[in-house]
C-alpha atoms as a PDB file:
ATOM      1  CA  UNK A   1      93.117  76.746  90.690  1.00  0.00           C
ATOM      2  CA  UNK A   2      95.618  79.771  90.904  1.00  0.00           C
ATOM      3  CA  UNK A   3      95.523  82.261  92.938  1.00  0.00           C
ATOM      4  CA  UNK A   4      95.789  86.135  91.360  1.00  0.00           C
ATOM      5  CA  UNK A   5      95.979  89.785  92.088  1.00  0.00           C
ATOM      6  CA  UNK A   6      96.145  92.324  89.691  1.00  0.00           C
ATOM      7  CA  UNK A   7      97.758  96.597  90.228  1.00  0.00           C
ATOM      8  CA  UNK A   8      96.796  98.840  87.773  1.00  0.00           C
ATOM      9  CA  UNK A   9      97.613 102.330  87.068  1.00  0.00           C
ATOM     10  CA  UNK A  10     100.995 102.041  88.446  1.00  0.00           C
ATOM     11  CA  UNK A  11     103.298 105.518  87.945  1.00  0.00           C
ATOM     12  CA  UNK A  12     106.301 103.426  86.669  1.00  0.00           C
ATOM     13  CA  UNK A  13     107.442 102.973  83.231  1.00  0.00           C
ATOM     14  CA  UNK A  14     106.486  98.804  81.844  1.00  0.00           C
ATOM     15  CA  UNK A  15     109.923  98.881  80.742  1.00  0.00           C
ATOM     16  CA  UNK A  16     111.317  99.178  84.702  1.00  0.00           C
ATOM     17  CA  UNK A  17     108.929  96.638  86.270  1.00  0.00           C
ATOM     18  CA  UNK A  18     109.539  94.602  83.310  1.00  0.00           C
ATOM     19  CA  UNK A  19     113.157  93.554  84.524  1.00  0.00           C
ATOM     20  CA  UNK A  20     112.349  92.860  87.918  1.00  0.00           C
ATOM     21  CA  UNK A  21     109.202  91.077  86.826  1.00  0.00           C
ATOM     22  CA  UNK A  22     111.753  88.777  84.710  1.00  0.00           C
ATOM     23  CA  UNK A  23     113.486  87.742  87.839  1.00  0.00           C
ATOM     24  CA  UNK A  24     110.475  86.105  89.546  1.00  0.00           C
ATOM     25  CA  UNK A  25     109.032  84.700  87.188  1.00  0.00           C
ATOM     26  CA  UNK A  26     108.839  81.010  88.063  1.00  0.00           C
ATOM     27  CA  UNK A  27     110.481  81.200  91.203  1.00  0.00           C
ATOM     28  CA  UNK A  28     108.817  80.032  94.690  1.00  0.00           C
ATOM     29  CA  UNK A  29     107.177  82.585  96.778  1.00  0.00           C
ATOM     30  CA  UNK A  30     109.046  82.652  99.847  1.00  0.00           C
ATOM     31  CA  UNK A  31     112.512  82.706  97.381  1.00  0.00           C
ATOM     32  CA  UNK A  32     111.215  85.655  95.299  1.00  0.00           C
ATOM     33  CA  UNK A  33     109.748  87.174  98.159  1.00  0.00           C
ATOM     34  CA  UNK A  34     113.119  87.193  99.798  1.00  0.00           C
ATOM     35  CA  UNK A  35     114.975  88.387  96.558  1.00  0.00           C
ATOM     36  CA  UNK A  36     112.667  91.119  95.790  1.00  0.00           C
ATOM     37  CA  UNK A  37     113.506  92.285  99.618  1.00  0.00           C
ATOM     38  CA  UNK A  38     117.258  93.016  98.611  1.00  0.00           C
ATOM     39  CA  UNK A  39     116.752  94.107  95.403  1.00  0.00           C
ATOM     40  CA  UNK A  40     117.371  97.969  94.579  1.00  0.00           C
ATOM     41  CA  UNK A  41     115.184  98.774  92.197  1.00  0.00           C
ATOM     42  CA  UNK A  42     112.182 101.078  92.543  1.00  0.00           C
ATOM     43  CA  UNK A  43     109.842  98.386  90.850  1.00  0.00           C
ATOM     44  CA  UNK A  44     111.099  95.800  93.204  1.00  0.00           C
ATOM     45  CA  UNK A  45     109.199  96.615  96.509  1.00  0.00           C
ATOM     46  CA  UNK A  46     105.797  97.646  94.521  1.00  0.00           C
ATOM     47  CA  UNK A  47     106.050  94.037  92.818  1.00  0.00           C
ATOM     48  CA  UNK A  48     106.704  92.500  96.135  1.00  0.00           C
ATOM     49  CA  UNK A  49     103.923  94.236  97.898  1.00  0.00           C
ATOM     50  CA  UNK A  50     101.719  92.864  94.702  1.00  0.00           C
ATOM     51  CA  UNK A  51     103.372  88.845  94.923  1.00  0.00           C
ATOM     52  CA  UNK A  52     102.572  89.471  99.238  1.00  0.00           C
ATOM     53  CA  UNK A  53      98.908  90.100  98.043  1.00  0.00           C
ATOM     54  CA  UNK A  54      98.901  87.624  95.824  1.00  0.00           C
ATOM     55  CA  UNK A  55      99.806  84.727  98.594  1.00  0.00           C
ATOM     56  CA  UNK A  56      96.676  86.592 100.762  1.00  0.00           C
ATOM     57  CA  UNK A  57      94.565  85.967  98.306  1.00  0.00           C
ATOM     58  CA  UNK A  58      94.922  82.249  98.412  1.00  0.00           C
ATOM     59  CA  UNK A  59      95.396  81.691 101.924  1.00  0.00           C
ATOM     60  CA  UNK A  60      91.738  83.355 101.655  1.00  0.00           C
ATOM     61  CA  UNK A  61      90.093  81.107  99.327  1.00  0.00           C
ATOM     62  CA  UNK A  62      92.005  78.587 101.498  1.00  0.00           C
ATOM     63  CA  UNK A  63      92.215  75.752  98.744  1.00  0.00           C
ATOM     64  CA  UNK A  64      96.034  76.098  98.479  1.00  0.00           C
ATOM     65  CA  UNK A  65      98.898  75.440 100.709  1.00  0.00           C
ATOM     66  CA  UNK A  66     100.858  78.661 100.391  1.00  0.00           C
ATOM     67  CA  UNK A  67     104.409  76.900 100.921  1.00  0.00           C
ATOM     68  CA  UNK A  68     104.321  75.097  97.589  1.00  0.00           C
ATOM     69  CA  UNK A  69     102.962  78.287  95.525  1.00  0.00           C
ATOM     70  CA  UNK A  70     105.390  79.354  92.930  1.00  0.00           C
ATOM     71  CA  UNK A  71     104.658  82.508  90.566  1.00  0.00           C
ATOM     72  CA  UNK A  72     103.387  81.025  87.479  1.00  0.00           C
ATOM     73  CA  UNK A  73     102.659  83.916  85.691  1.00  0.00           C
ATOM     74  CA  UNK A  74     103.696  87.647  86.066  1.00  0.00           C
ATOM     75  CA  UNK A  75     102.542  90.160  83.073  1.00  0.00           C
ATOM     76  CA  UNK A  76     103.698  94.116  83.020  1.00  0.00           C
ATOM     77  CA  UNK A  77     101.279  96.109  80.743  1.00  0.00           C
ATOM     78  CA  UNK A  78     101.249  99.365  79.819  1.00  0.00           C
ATOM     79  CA  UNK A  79      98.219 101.343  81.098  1.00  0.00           C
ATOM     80  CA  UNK A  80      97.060 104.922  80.471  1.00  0.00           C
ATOM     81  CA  UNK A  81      99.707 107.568  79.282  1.00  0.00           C
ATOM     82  CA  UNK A  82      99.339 111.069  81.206  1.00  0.00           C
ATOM     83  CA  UNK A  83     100.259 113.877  79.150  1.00  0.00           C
ATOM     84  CA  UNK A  84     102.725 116.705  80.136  1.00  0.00           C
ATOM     85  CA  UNK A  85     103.999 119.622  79.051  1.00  0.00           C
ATOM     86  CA  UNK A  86     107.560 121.561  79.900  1.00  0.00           C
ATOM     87  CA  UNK A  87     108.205 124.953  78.914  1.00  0.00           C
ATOM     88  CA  UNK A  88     111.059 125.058  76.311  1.00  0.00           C
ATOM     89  CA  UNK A  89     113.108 127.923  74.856  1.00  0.00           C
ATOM     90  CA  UNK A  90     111.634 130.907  72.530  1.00  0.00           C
ATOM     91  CA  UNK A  91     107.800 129.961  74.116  1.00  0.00           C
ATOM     92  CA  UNK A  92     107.893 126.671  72.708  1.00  0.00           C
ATOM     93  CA  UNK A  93     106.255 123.829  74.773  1.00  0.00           C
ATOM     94  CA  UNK A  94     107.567 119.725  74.625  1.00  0.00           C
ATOM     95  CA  UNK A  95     105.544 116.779  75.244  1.00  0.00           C
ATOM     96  CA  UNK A  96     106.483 115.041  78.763  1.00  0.00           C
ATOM     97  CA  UNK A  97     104.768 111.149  78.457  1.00  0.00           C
ATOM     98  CA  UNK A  98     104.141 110.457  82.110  1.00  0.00           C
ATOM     99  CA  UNK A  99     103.214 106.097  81.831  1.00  0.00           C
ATOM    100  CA  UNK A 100     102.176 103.684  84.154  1.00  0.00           C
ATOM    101  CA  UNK A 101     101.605 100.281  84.142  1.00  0.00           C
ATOM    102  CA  UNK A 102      99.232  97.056  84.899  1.00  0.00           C
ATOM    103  CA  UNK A 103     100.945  94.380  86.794  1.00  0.00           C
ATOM    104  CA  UNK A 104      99.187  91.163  86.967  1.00  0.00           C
ATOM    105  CA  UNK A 105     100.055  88.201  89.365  1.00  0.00           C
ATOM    106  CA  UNK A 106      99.223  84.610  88.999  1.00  0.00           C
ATOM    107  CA  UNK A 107     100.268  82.303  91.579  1.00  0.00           C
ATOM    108  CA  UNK A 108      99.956  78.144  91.763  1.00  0.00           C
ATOM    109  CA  UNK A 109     101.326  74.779  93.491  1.00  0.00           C
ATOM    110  CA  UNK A 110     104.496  74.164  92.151  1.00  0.00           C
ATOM    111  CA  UNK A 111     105.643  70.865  90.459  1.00  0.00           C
END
């Protein structure tokens, strides 16, 4: 049984939490724990706030020994688009996409 925990509505483009999501994936806990702690990225400490959940979550259902849990899954999808405008030249007005994200955690014994 693996253990999850899901952020939505995250103000950070898929794109940027996609590449640090990408380095974790597959890697033990306490190792991608550790590298998301040096990494300087702006996705890097709101995935490893969301991976620090995820290892709550099953020392709460209490089923799994959370030294052997390695990230099985990690998924980045997009979520809701907020709309913005900026004022532009000659009373013109541009488009400003503001996007966030869905991050989704899955966690189980490794092999």
């Amino acid at each position: 049984m693996a253990a999850r925990a899901t952020l939505r509505h995250v103000r950070m483009a898929p794109r940027k939490l996609r590449v640090v999501a990408d380095m974790v994936r597959g890697r033990p806990v306490e190792e991608a724990v550790s590298l998301l702690t040096f990494t300087r990225r702006a996705a890097a400490p709101v995935i490893r706030k969301l991976l620090v959940s995820a290892v709550a979550n099953a020392e709460q259902d209490g089923e799994m020994n959370t030294d052997d849990l390695v990230v099985r899954t990690i998924m980045v999808d997009q979520g809701p688009t907020m709309k913005r405008w900026r004022p532009r030249a000659q009373g013109r007005a541009f488009r400003i996409n503001k996007k966030t994200s869905h991050v989704t955690v899955e966690l189980d014994i490794g092999d």
